[in-house]
Structures are given as structure tokens and as C-alpha cells.
PDB file of N, CA and C in Angstrom:
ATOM      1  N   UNK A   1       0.844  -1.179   0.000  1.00  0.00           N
ATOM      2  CA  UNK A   1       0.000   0.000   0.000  1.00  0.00           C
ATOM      3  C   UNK A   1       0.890   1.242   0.000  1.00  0.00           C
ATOM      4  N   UNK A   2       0.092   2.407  -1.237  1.00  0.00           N
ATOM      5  CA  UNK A   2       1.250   3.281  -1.187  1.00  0.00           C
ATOM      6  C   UNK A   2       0.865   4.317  -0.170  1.00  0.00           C
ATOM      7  N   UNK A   3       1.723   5.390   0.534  1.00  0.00           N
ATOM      8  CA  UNK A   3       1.820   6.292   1.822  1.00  0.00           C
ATOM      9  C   UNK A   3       1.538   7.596   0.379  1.00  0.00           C
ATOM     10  N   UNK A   4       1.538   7.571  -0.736  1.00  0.00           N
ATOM     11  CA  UNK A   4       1.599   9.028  -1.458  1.00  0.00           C
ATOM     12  C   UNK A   4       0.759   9.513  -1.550  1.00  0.00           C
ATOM     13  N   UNK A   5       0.835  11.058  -0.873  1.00  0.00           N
ATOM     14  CA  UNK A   5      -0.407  12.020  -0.996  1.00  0.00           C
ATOM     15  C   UNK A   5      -0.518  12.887  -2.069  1.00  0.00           C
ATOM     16  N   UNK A   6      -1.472  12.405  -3.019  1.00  0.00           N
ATOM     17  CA  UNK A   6      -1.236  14.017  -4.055  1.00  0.00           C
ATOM     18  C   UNK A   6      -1.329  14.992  -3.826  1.00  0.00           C
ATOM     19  N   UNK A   7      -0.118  16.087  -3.784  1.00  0.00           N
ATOM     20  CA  UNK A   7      -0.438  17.139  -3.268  1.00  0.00           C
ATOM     21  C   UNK A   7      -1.064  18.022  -5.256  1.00  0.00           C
ATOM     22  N   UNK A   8      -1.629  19.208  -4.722  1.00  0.00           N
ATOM     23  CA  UNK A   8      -1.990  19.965  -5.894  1.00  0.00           C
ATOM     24  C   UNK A   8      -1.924  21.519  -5.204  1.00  0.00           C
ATOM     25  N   UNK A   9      -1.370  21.824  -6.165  1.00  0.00           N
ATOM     26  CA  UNK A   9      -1.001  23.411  -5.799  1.00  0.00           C
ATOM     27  C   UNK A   9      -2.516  24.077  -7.032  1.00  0.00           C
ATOM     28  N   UNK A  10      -3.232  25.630  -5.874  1.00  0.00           N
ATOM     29  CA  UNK A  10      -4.514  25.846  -5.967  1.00  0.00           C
ATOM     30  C   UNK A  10      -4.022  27.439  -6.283  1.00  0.00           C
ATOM     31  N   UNK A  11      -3.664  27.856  -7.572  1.00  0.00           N
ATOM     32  CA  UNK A  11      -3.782  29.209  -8.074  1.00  0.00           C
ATOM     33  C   UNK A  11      -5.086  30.194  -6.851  1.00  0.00           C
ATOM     34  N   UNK A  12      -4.937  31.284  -6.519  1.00  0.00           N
ATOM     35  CA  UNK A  12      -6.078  32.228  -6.280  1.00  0.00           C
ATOM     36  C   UNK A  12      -6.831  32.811  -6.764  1.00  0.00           C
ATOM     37  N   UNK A  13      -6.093  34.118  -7.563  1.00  0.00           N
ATOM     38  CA  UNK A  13      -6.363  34.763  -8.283  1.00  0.00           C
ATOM     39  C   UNK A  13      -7.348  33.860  -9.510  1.00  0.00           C
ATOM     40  N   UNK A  14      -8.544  33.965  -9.678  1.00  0.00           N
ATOM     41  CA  UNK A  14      -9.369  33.897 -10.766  1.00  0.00           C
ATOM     42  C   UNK A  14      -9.527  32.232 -10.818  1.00  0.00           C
ATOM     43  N   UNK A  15      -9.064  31.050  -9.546  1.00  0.00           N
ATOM     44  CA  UNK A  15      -9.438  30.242  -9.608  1.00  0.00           C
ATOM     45  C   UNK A  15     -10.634  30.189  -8.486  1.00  0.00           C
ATOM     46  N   UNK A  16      -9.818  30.440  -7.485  1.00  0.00           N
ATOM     47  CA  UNK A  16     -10.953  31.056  -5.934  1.00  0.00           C
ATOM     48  C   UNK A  16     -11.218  32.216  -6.019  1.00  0.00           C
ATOM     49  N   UNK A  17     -11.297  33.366  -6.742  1.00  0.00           N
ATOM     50  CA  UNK A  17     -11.976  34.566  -6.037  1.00  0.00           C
ATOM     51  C   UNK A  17     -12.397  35.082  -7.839  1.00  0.00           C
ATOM     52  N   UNK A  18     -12.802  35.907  -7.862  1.00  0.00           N
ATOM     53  CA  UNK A  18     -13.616  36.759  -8.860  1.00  0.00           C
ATOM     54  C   UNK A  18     -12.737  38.110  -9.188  1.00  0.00           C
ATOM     55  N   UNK A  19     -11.280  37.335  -9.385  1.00  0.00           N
ATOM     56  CA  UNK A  19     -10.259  38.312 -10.085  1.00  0.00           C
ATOM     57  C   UNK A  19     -11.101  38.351 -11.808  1.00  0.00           C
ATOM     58  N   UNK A  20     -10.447  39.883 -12.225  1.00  0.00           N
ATOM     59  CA  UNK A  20     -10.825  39.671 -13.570  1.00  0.00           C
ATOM     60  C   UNK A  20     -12.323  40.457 -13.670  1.00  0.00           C
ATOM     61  N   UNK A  21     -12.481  40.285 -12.727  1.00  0.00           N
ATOM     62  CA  UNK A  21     -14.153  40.857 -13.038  1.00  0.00           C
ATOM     63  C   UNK A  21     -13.997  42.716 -12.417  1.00  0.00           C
ATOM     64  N   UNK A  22     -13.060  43.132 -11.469  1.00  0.00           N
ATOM     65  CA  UNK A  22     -12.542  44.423 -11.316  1.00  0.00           C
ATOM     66  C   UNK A  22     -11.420  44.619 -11.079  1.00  0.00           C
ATOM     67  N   UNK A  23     -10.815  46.182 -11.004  1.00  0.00           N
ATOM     68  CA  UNK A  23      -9.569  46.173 -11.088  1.00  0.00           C
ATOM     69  C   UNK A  23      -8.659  45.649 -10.672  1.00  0.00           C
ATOM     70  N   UNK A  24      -7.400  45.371 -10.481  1.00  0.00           N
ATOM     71  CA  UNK A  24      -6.573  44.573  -9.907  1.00  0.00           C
ATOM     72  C   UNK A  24      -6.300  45.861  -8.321  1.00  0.00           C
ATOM     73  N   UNK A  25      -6.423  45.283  -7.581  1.00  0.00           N
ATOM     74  CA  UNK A  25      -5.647  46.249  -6.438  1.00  0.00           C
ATOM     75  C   UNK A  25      -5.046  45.028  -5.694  1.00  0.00           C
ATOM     76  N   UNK A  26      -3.639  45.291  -5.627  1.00  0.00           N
ATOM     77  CA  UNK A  26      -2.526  44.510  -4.678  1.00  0.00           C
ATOM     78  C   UNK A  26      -2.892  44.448  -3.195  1.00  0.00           C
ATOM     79  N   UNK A  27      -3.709  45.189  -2.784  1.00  0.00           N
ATOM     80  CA  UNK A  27      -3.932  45.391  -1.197  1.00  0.00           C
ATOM     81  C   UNK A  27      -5.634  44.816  -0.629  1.00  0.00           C
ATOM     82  N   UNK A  28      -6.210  44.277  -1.639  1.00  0.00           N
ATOM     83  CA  UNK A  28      -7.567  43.483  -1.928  1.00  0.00           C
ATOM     84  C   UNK A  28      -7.567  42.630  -2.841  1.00  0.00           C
ATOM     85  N   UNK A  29      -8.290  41.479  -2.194  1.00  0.00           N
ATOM     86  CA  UNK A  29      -8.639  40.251  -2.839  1.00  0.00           C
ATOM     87  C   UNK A  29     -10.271  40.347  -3.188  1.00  0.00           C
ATOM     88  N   UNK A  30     -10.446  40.186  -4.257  1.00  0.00           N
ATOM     89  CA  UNK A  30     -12.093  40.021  -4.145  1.00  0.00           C
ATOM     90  C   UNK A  30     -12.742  38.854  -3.615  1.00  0.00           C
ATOM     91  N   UNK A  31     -13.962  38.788  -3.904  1.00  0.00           N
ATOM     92  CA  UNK A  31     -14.543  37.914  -3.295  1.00  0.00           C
ATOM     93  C   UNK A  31     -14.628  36.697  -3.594  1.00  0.00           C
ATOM     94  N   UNK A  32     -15.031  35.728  -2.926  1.00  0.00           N
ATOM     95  CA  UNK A  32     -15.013  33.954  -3.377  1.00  0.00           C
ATOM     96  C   UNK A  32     -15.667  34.194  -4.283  1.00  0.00           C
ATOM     97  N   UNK A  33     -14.932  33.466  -5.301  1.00  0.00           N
ATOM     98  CA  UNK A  33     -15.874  32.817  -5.867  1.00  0.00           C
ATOM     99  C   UNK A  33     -16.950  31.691  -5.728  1.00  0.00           C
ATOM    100  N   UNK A  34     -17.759  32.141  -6.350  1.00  0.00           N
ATOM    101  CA  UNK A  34     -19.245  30.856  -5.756  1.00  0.00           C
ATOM    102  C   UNK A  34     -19.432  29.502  -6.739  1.00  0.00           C
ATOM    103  N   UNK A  35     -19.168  28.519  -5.582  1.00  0.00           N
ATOM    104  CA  UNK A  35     -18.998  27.286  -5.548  1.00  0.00           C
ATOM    105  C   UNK A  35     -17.271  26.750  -5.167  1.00  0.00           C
ATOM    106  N   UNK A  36     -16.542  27.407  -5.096  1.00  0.00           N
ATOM    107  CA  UNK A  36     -15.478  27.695  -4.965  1.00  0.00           C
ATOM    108  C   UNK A  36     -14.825  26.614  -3.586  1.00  0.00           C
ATOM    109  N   UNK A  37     -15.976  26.996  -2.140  1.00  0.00           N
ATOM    110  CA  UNK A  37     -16.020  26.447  -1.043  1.00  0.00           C
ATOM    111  C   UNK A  37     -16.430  24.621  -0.959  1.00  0.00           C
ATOM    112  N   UNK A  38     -16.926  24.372  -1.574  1.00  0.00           N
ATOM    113  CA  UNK A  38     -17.902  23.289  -1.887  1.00  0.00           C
ATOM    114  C   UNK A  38     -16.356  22.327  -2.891  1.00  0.00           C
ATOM    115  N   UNK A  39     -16.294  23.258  -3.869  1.00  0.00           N
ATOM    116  CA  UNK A  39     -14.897  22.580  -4.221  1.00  0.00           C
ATOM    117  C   UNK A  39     -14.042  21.849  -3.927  1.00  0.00           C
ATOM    118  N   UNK A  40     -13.106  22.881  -3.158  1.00  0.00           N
ATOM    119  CA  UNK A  40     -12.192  22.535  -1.982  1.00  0.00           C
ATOM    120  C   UNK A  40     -12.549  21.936  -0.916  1.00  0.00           C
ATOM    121  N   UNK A  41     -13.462  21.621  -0.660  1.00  0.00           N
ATOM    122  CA  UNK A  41     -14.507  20.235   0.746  1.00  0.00           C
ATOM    123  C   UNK A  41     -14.058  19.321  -0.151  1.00  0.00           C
ATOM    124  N   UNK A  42     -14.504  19.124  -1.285  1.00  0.00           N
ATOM    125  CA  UNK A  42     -14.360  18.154  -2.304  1.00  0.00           C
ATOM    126  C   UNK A  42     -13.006  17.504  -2.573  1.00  0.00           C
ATOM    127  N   UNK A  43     -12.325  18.237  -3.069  1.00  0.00           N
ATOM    128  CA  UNK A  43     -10.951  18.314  -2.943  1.00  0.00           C
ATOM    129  C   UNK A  43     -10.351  17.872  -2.702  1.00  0.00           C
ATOM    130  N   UNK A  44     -10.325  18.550  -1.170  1.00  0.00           N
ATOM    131  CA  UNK A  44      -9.668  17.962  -0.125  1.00  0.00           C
ATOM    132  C   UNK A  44      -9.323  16.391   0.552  1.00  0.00           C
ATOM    133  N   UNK A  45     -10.607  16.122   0.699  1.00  0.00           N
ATOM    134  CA  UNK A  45     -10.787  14.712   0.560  1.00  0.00           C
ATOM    135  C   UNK A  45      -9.662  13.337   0.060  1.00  0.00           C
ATOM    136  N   UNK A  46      -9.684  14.191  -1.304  1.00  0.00           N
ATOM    137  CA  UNK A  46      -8.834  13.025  -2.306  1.00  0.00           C
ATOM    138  C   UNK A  46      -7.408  14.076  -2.408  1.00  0.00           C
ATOM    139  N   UNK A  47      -6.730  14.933  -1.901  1.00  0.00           N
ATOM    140  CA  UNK A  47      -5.432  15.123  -2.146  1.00  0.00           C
ATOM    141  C   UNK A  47      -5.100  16.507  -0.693  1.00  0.00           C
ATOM    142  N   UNK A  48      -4.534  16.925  -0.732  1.00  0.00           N
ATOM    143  CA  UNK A  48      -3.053  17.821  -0.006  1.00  0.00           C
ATOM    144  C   UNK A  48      -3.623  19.226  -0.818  1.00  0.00           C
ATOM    145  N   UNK A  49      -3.996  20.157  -0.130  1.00  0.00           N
ATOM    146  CA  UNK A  49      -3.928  21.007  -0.981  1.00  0.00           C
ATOM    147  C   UNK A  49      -2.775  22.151  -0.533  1.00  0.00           C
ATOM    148  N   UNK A  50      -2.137  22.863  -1.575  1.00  0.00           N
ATOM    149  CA  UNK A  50      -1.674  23.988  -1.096  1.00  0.00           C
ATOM    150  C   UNK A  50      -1.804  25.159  -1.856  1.00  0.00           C
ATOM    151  N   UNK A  51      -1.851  26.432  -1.742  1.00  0.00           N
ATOM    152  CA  UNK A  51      -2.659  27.719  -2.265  1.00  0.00           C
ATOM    153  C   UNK A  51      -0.899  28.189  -2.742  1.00  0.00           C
ATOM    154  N   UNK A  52      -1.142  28.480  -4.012  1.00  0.00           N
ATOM    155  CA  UNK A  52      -0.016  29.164  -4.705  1.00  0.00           C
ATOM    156  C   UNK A  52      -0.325  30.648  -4.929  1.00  0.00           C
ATOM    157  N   UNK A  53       0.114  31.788  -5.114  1.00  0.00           N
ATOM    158  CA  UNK A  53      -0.170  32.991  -5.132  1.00  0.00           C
ATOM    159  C   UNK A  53       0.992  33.492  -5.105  1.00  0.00           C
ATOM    160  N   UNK A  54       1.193  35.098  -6.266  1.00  0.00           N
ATOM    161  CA  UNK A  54       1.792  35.553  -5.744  1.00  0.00           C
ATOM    162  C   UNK A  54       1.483  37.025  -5.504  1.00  0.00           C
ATOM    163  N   UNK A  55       0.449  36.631  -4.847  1.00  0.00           N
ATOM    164  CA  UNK A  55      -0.377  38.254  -3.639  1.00  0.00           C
ATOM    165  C   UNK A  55       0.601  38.253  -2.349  1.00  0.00           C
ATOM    166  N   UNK A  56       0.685  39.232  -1.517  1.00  0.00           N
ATOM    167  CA  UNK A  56       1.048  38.932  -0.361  1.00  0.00           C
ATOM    168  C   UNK A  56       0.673  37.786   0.327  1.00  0.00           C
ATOM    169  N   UNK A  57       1.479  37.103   1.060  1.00  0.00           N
ATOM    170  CA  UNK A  57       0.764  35.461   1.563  1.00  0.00           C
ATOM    171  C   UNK A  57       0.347  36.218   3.136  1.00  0.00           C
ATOM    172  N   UNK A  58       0.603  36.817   3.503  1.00  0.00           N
ATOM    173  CA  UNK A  58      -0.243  37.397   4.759  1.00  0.00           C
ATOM    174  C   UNK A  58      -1.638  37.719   4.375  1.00  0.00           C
ATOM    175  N   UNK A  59      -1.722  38.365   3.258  1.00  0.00           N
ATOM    176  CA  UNK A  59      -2.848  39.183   3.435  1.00  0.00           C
ATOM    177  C   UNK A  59      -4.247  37.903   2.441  1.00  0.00           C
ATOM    178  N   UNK A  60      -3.307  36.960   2.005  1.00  0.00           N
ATOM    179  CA  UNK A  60      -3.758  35.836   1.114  1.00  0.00           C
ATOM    180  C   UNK A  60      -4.385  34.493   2.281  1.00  0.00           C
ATOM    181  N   UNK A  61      -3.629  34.868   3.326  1.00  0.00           N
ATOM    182  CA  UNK A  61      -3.544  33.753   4.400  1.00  0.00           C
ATOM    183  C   UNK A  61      -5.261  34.390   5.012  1.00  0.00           C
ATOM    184  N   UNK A  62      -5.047  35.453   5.460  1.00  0.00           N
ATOM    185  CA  UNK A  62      -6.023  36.208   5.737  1.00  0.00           C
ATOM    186  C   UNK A  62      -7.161  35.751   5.014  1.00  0.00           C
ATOM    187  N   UNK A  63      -7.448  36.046   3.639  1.00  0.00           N
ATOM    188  CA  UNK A  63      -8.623  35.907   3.215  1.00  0.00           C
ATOM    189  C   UNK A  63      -8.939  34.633   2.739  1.00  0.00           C
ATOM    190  N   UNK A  64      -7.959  33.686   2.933  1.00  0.00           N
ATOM    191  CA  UNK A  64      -8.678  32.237   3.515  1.00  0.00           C
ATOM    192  C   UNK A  64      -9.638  32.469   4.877  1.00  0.00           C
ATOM    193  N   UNK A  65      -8.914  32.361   5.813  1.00  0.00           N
ATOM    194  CA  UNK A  65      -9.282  32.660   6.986  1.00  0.00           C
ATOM    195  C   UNK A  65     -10.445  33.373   7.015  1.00  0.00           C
ATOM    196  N   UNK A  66     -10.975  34.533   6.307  1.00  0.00           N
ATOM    197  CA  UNK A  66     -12.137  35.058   6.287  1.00  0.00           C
ATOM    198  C   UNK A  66     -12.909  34.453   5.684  1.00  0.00           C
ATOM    199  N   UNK A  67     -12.849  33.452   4.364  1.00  0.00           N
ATOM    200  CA  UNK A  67     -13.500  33.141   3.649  1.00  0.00           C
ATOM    201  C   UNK A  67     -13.919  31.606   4.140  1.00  0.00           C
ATOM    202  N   UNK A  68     -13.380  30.653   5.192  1.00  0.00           N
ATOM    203  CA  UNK A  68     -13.468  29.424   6.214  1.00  0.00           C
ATOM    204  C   UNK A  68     -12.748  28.783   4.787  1.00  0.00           C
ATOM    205  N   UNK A  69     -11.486  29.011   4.350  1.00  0.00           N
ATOM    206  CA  UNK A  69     -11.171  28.103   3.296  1.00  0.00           C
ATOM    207  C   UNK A  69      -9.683  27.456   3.821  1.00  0.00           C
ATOM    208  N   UNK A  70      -9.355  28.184   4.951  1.00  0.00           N
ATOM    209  CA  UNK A  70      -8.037  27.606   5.382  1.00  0.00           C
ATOM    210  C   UNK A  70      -8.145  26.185   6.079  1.00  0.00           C
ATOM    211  N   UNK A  71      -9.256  25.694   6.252  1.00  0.00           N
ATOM    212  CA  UNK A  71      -8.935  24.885   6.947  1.00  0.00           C
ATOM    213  C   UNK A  71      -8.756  23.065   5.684  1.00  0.00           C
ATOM    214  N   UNK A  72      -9.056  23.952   4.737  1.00  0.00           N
ATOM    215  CA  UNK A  72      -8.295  22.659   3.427  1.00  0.00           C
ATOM    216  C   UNK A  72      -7.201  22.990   2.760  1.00  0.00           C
ATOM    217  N   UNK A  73      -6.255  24.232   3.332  1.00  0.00           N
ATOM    218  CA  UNK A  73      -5.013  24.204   3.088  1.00  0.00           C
ATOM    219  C   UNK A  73      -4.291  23.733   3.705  1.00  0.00           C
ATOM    220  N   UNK A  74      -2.767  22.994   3.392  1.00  0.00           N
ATOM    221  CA  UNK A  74      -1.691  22.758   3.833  1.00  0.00           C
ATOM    222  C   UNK A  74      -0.824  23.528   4.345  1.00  0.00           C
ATOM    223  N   UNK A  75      -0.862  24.834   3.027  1.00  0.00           N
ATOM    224  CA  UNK A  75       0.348  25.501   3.028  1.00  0.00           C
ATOM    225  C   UNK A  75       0.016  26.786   2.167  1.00  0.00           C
ATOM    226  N   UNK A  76       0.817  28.065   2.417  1.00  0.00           N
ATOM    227  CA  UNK A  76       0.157  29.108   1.715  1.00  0.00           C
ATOM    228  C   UNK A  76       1.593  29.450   0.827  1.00  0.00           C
ATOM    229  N   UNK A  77       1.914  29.360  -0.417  1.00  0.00           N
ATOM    230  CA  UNK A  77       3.302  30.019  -0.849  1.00  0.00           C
ATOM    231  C   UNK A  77       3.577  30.698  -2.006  1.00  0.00           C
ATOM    232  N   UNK A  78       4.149  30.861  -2.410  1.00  0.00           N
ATOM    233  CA  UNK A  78       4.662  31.908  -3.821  1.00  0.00           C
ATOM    234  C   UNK A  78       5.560  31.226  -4.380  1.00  0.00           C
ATOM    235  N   UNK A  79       5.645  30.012  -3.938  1.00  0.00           N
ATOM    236  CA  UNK A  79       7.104  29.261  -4.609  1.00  0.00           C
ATOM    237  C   UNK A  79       6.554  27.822  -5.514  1.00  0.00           C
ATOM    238  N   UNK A  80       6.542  27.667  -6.301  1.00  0.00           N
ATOM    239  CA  UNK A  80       5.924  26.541  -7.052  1.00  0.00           C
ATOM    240  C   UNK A  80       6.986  25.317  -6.868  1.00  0.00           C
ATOM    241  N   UNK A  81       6.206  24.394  -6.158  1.00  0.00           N
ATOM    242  CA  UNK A  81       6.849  22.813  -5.475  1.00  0.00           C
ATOM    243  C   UNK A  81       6.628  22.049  -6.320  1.00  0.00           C
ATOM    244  N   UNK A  82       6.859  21.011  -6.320  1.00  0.00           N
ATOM    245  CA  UNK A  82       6.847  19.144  -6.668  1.00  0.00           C
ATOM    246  C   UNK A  82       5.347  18.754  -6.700  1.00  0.00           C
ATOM    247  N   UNK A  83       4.518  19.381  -7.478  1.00  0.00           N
ATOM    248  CA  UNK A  83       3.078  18.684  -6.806  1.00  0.00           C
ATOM    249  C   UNK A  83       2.252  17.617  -8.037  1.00  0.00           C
ATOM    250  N   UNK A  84       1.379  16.765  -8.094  1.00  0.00           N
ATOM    251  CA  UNK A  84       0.718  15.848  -8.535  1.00  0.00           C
ATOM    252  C   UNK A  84      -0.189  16.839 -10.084  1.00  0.00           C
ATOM    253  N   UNK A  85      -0.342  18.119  -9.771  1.00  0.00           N
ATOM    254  CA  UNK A  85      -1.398  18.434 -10.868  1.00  0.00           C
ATOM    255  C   UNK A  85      -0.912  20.428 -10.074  1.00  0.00           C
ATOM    256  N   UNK A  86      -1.678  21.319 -11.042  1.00  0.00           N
ATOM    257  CA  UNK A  86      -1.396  21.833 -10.615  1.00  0.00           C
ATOM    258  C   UNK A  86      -2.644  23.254 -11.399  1.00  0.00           C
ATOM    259  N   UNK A  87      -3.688  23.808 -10.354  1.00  0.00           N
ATOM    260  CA  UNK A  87      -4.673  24.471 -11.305  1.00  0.00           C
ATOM    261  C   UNK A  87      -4.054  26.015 -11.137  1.00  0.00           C
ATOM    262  N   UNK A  88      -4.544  26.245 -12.498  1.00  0.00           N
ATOM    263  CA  UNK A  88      -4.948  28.275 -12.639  1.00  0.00           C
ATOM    264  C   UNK A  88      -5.077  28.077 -13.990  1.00  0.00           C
ATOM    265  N   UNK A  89      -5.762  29.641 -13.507  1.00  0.00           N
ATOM    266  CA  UNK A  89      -6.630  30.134 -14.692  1.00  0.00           C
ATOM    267  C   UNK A  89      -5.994  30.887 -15.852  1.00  0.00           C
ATOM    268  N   UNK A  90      -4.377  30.849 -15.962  1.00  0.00           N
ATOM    269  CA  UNK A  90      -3.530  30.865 -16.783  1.00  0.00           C
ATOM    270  C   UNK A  90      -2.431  30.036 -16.938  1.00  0.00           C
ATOM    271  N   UNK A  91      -3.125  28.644 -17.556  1.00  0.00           N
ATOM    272  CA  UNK A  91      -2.079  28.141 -17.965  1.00  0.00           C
ATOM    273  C   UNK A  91      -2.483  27.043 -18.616  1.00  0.00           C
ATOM    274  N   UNK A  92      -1.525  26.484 -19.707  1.00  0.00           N
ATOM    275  CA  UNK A  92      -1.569  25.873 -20.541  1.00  0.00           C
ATOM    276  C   UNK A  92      -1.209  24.084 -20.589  1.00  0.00           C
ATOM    277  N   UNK A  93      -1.319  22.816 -20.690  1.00  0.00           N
ATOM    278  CA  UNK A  93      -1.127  21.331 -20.567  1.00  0.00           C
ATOM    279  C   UNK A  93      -0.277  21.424 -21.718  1.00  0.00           C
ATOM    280  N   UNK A  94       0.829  21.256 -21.300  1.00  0.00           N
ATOM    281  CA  UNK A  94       1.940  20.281 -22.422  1.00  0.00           C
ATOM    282  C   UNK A  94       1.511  19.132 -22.925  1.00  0.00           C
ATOM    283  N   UNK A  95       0.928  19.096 -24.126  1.00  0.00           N
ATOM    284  CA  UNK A  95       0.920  17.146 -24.390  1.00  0.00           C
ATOM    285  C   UNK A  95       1.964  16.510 -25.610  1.00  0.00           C
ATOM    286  N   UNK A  96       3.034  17.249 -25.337  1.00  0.00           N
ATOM    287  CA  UNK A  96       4.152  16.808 -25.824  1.00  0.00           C
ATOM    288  C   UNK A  96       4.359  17.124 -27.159  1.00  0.00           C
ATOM    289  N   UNK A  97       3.348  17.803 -27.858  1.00  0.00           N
ATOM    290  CA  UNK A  97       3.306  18.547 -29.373  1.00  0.00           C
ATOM    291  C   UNK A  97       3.333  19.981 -29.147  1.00  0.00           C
ATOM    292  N   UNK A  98       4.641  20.461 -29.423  1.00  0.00           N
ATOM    293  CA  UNK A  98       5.511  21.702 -29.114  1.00  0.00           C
ATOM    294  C   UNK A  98       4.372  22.651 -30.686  1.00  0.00           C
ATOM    295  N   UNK A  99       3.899  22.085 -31.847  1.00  0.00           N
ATOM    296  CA  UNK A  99       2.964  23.546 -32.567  1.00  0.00           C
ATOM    297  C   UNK A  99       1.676  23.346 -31.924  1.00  0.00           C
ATOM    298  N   UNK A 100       1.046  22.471 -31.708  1.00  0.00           N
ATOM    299  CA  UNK A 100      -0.171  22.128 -30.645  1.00  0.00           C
ATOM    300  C   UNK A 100      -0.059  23.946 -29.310  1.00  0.00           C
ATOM    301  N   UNK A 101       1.025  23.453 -29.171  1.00  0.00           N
ATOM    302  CA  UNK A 101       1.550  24.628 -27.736  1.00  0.00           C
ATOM    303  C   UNK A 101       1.116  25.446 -28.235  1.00  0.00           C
ATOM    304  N   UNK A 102       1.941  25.980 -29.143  1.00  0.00           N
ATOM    305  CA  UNK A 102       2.432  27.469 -30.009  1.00  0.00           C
ATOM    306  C   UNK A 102       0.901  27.799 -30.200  1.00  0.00           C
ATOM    307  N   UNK A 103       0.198  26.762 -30.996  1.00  0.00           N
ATOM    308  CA  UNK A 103      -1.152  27.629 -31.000  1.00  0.00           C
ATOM    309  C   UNK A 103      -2.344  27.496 -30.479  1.00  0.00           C
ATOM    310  N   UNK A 104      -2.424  26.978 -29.188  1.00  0.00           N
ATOM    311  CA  UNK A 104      -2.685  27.488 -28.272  1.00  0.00           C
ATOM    312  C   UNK A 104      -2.119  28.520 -27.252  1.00  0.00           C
ATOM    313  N   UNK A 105      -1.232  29.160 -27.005  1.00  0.00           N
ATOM    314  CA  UNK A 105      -0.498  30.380 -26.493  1.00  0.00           C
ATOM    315  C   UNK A 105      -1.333  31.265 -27.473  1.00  0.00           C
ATOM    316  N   UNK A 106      -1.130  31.092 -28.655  1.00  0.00           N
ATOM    317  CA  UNK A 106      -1.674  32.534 -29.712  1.00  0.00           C
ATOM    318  C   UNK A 106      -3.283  32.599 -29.485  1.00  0.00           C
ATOM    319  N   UNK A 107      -3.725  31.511 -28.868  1.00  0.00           N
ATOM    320  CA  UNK A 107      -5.187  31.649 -29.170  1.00  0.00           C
ATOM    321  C   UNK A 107      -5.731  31.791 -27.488  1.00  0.00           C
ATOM    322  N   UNK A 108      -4.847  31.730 -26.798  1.00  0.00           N
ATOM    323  CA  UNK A 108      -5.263  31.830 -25.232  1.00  0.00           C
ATOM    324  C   UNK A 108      -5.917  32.569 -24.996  1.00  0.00           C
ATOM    325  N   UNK A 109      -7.402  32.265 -23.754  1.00  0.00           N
ATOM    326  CA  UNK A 109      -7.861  33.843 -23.278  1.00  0.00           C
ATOM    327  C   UNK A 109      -7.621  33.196 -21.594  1.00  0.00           C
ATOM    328  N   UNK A 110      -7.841  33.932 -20.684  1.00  0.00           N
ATOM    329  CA  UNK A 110      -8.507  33.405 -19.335  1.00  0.00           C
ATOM    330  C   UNK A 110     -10.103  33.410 -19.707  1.00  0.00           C
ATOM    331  N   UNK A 111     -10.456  32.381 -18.333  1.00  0.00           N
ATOM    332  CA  UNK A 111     -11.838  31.830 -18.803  1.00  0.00           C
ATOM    333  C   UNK A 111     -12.935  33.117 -18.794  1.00  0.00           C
ATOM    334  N   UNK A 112     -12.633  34.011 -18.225  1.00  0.00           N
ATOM    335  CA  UNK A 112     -13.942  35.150 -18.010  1.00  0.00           C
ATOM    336  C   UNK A 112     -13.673  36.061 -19.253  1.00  0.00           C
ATOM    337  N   UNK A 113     -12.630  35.956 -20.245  1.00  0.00           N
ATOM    338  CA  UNK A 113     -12.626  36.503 -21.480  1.00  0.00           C
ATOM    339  C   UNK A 113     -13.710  36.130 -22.344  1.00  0.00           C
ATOM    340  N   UNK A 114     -13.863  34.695 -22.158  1.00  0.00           N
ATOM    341  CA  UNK A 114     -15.191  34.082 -23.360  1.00  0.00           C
ATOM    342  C   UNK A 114     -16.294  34.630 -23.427  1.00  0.00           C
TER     343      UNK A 114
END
């Protein structure tokens, strides 16, 4: 039996909160996003989570904490680790076809562009 926990590192910005929808201010996080909570219950369950960001992690730690979402984090960081999968709302799956890539990069939006 294996001991391995998948961990998955959990983008913020525009995966949990309703970035994108107003201005960016460095000193505010907007609000959860809805269904967001229900998610991460989910989640949690089957892997390790840890919150990647690179907002202030105080003020990021914080609005877990306000939002009751800390208690399915591991870990709060700015440093991208070793993890099993890894979500946000900018970024792209390598499947090993380097013009596949290329055009998808040219054709990229984030999801609240559509």
C-alpha cells in the first residue's frame, strides 16, 4: 500500500476569487468565488492542498481565513513545489506537441474573457 499524498497546488487569483471581473488592487482580494467552497470540501478529501499565489501570503492567508477556506489548506506560498497536478486560470497542458503549444499560447484567453 502506497503512503503518497497528491499534493496539488490551488492558483487564487481567478481560480478562488472573482479576479478579472474588477480592477486589480494589490492590497484586496475580491470575493469567493461561488462554488469555490464546496470545491475545496471536495478536494480535499482526495489530495493535499496547497494555495499558490503571488499576492502577499499574509494578506492571502487572511482571506482564507475570512472566507473558512483555510482549513483545506496545507500551506500558503509563492514558490511553485513538486506537486501531482497543478490548477490556474492561466495556464496551458503540455501534451508533448511543441505547434499544438504554439497555438494554443496565440489563441489563449482566461476563462472570463469568453
Amino acid at each position: 500500500m502506497s503512503n503518497f499524498v497528491k499534493r496539488i497546488q490551488i492558483d487564487l487569483d481567478g481560480v478562488l476569487n472573482e479576479y478579472g471581473r474588477e480592477k486589480f488592487d494589490e492590497n484586496h482580494i475580491p470575493k469567493i468565488k461561488q462554488g469555490a467552497y464546496e470545491f475545496l470540501e471536495k478536494l480535499s478529501e482526495i489530495a493535499e492542498l496547497h494555495l499558490f499565489t503571488t499576492r502577499n501570503l499574509l494578506l492571502s492567508s487572511k482571506w482564507l481565513i475570512e472566507n473558512d477556506l483555510d482549513k483545506f489548506f496545507k500551506d500558503v506560498s509563492n514558490i511553485k513545489s513538486s506537486s501531482y497536478l497543478y490548477i490556474d486560470d492561466r495556464a496551458i497542458c503540455f501534451k508533448g506537441d511543441y505547434s499544438e503549444t504554439l497555438k494554443e499560447i496565440e489563441n489563449f484567453k482566461v476563462w472570463y474573457k469568453y
